[in-house]
Protein backbone atom coordinates (compact mmCIF):
# COMPACT_ATOMS: atom_id res chain seq x y z
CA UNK A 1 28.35 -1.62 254.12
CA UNK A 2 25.63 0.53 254.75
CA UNK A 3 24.95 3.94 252.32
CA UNK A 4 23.40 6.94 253.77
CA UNK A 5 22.52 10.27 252.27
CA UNK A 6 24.30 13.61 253.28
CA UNK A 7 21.55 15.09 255.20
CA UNK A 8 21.62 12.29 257.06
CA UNK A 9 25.36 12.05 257.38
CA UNK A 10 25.64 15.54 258.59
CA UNK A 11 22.45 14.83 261.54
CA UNK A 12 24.15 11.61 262.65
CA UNK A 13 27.85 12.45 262.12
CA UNK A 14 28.73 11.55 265.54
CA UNK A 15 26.63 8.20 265.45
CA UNK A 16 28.67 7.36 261.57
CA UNK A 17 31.57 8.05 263.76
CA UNK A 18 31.03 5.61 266.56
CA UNK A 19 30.21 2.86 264.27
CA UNK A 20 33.34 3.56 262.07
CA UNK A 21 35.02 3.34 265.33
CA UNK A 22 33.40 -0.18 265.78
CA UNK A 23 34.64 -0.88 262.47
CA UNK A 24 32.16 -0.24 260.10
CA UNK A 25 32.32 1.23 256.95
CA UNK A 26 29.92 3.93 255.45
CA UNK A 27 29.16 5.08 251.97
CA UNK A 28 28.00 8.76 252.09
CA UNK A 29 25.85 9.85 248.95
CA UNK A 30 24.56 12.69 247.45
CA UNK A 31 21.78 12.44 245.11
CA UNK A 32 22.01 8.59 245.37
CA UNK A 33 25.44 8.95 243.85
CA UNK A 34 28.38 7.65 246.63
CA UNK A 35 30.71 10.21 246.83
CA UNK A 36 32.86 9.39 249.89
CA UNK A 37 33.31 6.74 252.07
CA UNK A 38 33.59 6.64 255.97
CA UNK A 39 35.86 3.75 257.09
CA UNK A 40 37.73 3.18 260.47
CA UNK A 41 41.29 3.92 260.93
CA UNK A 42 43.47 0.64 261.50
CA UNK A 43 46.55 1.24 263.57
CA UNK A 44 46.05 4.67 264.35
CA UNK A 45 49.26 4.50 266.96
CA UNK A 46 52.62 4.63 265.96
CA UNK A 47 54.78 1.76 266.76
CA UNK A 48 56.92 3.93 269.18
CA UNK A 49 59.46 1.25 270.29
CA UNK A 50 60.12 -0.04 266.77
CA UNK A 51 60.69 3.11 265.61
CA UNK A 52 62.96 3.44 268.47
CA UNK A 53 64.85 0.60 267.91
CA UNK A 54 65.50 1.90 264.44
CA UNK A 55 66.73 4.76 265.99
CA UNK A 56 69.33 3.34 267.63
CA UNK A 57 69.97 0.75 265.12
CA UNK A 58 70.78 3.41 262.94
CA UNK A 59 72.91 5.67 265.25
CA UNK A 60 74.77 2.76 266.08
CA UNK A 61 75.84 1.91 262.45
CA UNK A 62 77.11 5.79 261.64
CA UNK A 63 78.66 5.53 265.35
CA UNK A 64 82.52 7.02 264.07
CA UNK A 65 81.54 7.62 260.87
CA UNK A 66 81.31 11.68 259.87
CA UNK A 67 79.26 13.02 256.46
CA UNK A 68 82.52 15.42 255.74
CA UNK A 69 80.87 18.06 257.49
CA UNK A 70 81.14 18.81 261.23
CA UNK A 71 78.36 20.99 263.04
CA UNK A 72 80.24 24.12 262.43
CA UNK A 73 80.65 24.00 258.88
CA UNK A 74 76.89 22.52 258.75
CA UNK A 75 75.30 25.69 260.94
CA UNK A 76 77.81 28.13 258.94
CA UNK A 77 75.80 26.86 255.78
CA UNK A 78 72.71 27.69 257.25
CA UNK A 79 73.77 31.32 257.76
CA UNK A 80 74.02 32.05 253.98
């Protein structure tokens, strides 16, 4: 893990961001005091289909089931 000063940081930002994209990390200091840290994201995407799944897995298990309200009485409550 590499430290680099906040001039620096802020002439090379987009360099610091390729590496952090490589997955490096970066301490950025000021006065030779860290004071934040560059790091790569991990898993930036959301698992769409699992999410999905629970979805439907969800949906399924209310399938009949009703919260006491119907969509009337529920859109009536908004208008209050």
């Amino acid at each position: 893990m590499e430290s680099v000063g906040l001039f620096e940081a802020k002439t090379h930002l987009s360099e610091l961001i390729a590496r952090a994209e490589r997955g490096e990390e970066v301490i950025i200091t000021r006065h030779n005091k860290p004071v934040a840290r560059l790091v790569p994201i991990v898993n930036a995407e959301p698992d769409l289909p699992a999410r999905q799944e629970a979805v439907r897995a969800l949906l399924a298990s209310a399938r009949g089931r009703t919260l006491g309200l119907d969509w009337q009485a529920l859109r009536d409550e908004g208008r209050r």
